[in-house]
N, C-alpha and C. Protein backbone atom coordinates (compact mmCIF):
# COMPACT_ATOMS: atom_id res chain seq x y z
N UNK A 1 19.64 -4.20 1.20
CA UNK A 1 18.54 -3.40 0.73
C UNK A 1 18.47 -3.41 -0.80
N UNK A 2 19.49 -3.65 -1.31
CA UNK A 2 19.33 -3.37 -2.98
C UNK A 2 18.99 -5.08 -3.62
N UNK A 3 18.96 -5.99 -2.73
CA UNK A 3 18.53 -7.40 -3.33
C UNK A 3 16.69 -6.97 -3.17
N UNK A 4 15.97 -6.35 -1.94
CA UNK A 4 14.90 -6.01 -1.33
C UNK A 4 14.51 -5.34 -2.97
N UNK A 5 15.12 -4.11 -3.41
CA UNK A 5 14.63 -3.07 -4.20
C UNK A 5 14.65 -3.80 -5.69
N UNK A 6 15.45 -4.60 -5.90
CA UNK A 6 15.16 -5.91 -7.08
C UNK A 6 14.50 -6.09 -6.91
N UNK A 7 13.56 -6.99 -5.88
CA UNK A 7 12.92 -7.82 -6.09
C UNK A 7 11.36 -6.73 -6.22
N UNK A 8 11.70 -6.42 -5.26
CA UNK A 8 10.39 -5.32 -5.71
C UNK A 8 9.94 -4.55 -7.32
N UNK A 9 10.97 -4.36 -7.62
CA UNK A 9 10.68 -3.89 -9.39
C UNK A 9 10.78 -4.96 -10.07
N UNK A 10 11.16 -6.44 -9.84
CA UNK A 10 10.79 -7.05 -10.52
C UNK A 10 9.12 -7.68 -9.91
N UNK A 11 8.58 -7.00 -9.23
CA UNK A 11 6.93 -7.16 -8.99
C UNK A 11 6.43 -6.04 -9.30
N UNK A 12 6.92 -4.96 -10.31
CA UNK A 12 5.76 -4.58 -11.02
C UNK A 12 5.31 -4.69 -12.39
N UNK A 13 3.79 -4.32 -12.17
CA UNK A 13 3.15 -4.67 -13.55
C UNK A 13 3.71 -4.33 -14.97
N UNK A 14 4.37 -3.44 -14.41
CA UNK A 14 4.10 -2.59 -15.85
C UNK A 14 5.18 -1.20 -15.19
N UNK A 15 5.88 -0.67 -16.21
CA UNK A 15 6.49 0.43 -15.65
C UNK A 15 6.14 1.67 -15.23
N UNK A 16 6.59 2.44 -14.77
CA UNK A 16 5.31 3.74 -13.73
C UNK A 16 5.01 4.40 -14.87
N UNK A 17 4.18 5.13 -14.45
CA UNK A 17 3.09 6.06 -14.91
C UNK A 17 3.68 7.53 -14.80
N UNK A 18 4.72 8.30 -15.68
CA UNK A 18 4.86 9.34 -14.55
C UNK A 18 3.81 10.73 -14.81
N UNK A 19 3.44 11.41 -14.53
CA UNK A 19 3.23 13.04 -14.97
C UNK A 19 3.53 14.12 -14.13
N UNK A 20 4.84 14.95 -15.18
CA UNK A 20 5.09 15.99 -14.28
C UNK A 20 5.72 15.38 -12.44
N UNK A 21 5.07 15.88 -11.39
CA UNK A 21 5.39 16.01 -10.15
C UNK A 21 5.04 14.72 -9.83
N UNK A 22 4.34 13.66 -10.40
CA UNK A 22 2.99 12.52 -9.91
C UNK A 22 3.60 11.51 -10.71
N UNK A 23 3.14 10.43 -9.81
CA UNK A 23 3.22 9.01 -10.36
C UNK A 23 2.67 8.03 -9.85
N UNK A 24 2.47 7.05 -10.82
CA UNK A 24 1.40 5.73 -10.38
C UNK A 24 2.16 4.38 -10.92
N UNK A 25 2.14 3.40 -9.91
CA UNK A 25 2.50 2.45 -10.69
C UNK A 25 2.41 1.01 -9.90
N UNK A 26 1.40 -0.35 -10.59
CA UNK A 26 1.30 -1.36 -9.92
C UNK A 26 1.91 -2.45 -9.59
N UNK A 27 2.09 -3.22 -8.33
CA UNK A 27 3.15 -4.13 -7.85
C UNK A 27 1.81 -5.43 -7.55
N UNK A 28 2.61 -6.62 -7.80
CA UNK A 28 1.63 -7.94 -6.99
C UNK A 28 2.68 -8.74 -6.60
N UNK A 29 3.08 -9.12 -5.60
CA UNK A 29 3.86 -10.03 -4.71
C UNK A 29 3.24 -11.56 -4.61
N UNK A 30 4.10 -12.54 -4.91
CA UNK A 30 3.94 -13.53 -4.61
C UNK A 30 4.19 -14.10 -3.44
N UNK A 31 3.91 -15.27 -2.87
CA UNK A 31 3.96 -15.34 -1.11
C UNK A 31 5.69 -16.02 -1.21
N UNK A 32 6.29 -16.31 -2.30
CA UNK A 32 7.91 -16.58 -2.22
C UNK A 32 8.15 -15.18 -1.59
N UNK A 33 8.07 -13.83 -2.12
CA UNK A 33 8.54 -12.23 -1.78
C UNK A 33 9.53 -12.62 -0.63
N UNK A 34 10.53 -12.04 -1.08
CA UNK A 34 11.30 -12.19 0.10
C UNK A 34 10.81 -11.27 1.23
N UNK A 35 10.17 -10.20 1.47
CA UNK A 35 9.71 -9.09 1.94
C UNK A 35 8.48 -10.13 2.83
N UNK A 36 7.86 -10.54 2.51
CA UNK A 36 6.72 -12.21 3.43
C UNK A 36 7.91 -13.08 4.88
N UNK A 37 8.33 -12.75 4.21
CA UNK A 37 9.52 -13.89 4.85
C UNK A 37 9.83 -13.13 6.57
N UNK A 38 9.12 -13.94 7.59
CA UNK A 38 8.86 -13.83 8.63
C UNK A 38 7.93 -12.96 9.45
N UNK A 39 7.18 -12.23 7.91
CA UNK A 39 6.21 -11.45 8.67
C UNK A 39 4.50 -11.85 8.54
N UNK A 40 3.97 -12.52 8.80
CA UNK A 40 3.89 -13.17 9.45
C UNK A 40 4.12 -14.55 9.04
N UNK A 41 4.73 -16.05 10.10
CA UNK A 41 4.80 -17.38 9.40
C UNK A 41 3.15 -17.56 9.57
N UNK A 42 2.65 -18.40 8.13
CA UNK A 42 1.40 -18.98 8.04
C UNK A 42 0.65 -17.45 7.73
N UNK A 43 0.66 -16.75 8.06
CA UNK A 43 -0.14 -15.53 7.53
C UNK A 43 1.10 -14.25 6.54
N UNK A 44 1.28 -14.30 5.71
CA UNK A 44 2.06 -13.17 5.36
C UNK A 44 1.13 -11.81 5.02
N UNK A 45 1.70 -10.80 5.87
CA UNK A 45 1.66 -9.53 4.91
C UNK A 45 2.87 -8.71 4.61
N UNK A 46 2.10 -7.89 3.56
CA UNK A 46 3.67 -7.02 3.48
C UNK A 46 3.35 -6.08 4.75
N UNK A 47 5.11 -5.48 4.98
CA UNK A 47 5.25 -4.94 5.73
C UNK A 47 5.29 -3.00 5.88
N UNK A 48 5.03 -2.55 6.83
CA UNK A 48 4.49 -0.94 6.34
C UNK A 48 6.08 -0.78 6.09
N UNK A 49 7.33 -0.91 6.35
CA UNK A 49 8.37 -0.66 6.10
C UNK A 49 9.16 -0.64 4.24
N UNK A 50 7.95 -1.73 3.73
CA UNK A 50 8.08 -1.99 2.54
C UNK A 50 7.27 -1.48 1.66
N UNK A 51 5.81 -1.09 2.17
CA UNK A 51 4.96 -0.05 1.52
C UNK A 51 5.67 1.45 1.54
N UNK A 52 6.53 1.61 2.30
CA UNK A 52 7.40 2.86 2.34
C UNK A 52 8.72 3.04 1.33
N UNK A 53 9.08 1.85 1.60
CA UNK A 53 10.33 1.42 0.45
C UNK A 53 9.43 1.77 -1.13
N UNK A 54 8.01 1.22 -1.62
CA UNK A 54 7.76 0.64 -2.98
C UNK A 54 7.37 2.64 -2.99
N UNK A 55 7.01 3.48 -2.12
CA UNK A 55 6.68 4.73 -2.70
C UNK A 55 8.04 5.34 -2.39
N UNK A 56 9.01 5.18 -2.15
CA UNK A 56 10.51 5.95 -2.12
C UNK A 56 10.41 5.47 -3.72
N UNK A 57 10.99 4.30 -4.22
CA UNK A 57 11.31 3.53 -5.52
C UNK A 57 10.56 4.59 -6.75
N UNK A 58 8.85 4.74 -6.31
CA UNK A 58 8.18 5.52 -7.03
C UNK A 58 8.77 7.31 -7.20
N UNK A 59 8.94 8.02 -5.92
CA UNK A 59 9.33 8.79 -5.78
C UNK A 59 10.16 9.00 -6.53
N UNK A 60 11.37 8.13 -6.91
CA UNK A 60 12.79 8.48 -7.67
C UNK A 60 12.45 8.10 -9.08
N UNK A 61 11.73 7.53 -9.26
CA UNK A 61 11.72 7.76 -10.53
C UNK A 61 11.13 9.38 -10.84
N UNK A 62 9.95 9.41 -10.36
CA UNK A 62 9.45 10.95 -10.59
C UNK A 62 10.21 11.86 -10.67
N UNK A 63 11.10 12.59 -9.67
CA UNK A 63 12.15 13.12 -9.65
C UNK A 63 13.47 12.79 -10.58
N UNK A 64 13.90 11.76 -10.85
CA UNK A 64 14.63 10.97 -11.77
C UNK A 64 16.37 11.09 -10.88
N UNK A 65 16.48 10.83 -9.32
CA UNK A 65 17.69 10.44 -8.52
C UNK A 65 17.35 10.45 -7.53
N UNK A 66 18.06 9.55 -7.09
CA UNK A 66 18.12 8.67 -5.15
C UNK A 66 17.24 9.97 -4.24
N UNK A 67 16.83 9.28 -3.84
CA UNK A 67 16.24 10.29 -2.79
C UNK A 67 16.65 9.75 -1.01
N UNK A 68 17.11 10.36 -0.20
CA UNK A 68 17.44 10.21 1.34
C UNK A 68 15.96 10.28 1.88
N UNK A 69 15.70 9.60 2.80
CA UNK A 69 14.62 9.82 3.88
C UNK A 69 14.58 10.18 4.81
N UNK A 70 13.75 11.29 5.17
CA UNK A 70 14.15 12.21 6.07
C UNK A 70 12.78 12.05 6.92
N UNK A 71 11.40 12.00 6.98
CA UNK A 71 10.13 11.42 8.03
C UNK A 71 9.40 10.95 7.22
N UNK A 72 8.13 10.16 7.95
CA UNK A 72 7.27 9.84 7.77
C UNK A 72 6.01 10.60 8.27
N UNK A 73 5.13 11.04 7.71
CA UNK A 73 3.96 11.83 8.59
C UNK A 73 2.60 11.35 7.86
N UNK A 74 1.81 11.91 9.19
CA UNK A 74 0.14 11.27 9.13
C UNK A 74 0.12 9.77 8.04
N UNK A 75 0.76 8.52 8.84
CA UNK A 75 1.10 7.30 8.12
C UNK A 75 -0.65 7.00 8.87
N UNK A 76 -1.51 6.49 7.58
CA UNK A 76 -2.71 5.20 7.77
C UNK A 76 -2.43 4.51 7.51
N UNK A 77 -2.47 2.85 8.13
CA UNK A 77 -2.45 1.31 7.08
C UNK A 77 -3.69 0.70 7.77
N UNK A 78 -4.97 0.83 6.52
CA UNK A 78 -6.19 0.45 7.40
C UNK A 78 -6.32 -1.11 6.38
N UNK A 79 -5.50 -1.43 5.54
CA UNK A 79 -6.12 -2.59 5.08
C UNK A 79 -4.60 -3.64 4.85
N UNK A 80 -4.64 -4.66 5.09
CA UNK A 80 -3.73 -6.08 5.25
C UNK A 80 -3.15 -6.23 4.08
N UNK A 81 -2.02 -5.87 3.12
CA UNK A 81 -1.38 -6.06 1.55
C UNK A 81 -0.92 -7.42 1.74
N UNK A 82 -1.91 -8.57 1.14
CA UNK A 82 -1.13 -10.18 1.18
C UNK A 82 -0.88 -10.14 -0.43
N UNK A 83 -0.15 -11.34 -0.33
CA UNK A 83 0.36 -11.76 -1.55
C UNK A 83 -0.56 -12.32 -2.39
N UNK A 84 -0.54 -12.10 -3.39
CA UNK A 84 -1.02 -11.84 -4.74
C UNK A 84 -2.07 -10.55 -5.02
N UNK A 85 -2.44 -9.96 -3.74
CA UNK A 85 -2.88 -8.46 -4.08
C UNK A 85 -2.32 -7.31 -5.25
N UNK A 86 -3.04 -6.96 -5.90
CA UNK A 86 -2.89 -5.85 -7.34
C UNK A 86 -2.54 -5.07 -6.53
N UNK A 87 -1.44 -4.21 -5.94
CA UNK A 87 -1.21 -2.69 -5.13
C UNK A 87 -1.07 -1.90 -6.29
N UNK A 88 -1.97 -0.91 -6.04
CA UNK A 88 -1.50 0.48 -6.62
C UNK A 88 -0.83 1.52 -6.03
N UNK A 89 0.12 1.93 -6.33
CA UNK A 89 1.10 2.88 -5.57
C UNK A 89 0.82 4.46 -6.17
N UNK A 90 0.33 5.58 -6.05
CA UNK A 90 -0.12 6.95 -6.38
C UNK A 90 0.78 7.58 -5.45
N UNK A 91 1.30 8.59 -6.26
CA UNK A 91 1.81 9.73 -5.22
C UNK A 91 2.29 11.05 -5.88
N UNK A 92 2.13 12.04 -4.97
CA UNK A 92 2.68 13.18 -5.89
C UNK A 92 3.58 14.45 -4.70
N UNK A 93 4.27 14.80 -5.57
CA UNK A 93 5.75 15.54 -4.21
C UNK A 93 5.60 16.69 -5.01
N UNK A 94 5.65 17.51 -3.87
CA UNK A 94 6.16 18.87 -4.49
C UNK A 94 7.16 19.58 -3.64
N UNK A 95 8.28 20.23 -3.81
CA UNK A 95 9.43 20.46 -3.33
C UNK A 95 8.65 22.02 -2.18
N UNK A 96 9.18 22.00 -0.88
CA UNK A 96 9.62 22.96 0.07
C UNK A 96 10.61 22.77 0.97
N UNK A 97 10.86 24.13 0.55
CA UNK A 97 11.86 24.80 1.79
C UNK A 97 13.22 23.61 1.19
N UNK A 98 13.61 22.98 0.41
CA UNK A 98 14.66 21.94 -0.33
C UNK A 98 14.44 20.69 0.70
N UNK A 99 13.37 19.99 0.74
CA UNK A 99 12.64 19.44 1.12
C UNK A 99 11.77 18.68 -0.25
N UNK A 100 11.32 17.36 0.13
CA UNK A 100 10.21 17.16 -1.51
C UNK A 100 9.37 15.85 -0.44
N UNK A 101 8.17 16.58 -0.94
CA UNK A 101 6.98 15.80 0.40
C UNK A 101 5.98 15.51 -0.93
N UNK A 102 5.97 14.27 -0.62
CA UNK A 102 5.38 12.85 -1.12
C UNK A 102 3.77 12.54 -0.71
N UNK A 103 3.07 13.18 -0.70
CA UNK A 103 1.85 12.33 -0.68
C UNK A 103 1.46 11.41 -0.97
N UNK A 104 1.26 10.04 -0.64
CA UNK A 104 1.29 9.04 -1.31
C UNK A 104 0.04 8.06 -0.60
N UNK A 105 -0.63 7.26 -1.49
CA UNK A 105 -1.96 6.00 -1.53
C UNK A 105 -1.14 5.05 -1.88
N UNK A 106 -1.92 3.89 -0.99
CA UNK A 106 -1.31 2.38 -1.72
C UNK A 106 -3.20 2.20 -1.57
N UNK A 107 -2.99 1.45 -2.56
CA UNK A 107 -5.03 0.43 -2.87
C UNK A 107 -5.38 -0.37 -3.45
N UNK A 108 -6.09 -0.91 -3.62
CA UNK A 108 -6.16 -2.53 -3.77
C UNK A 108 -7.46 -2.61 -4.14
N UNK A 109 -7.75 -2.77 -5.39
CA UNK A 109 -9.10 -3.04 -6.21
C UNK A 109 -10.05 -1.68 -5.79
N UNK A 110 -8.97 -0.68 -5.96
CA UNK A 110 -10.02 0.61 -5.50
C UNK A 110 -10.25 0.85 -4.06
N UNK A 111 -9.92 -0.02 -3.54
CA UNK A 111 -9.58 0.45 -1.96
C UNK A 111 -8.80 0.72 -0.94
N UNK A 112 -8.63 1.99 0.04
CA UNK A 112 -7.89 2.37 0.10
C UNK A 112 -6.90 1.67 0.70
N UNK A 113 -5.82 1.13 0.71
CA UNK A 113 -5.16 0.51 2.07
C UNK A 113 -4.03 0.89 3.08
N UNK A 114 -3.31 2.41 2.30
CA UNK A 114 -2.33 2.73 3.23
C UNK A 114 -2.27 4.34 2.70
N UNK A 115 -2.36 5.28 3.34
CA UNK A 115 -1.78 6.76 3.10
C UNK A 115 -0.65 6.87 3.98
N UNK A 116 0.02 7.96 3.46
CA UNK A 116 1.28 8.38 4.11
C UNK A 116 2.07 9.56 3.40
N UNK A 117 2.70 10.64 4.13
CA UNK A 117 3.38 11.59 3.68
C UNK A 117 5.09 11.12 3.65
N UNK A 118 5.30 11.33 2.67
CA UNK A 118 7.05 10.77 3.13
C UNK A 118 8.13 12.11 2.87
N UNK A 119 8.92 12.69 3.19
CA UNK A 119 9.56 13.73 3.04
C UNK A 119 11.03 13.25 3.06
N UNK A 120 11.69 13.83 2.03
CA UNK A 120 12.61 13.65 1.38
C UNK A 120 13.91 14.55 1.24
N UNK A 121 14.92 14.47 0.83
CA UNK A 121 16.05 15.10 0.65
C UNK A 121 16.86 14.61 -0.28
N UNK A 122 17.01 15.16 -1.70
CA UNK A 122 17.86 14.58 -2.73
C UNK A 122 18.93 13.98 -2.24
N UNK A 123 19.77 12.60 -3.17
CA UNK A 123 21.42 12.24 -2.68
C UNK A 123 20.90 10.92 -2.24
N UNK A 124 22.17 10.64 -1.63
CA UNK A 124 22.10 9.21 -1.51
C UNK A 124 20.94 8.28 -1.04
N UNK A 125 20.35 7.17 -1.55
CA UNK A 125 19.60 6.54 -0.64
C UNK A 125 19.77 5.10 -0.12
């Protein structure tokens, strides 16, 4: 997982965006991505497992340490993330109950392509 989380920050644009509770920050994958690699052969997309991974990555920075994953809720993926797509990653957490729930957009030239709530628990990840 930590060769996966390289390679992923070395696909973003530019370093995040943070404010306060919120953060933004853009990734573009090339079809080498190791993350392509068997999903699909001849068609790659990324995978929702990895759109989950690139807003955890976001998450910790916001917070500024590892975060554990604890669910996923009301997950959409209405649009296909191929390689060389601009993703924008948005999200913003606010802590309950010692709990920290992630609202989070992935989109692609302004459109939407994946929502998802991710809920969290400081410590190891």
């Amino acid at each position: 997982m930590n060769r996966m989380r390289e390679e992923i920050l070395q696909a973003a644009l530019a370093p995040a965006q943070l404010t306060g509770e919120s953060g933004e920050q853009s990734f573009c994958f090339t079809d080498a991505f190791l993350g392509f690699q068997g999903h699909f052969p001849g068609y790659p997309i990324l995978p929702a497992i990895l759109q989950i991974l690139l807003a955890q990555l976001l998450a910790e920075q916001v917070v500024g340490s590892p975060l554990q994953f604890v669910s996923l809720q009301r997950a959409k993926f209405t649009r296909q993330l191929l390689p060389g797509d601009r993703i924008v990653v948005s999200l913003s957490c606010l802590e309950k109950t010692g709990q920290l729930n992630c609202v989070t957009q992935l989109s692609v030239a302004d459109e939407p392509a994946s929502s998802f709530t991710l809920v969290f628990v400081k410590g190891d990840s």
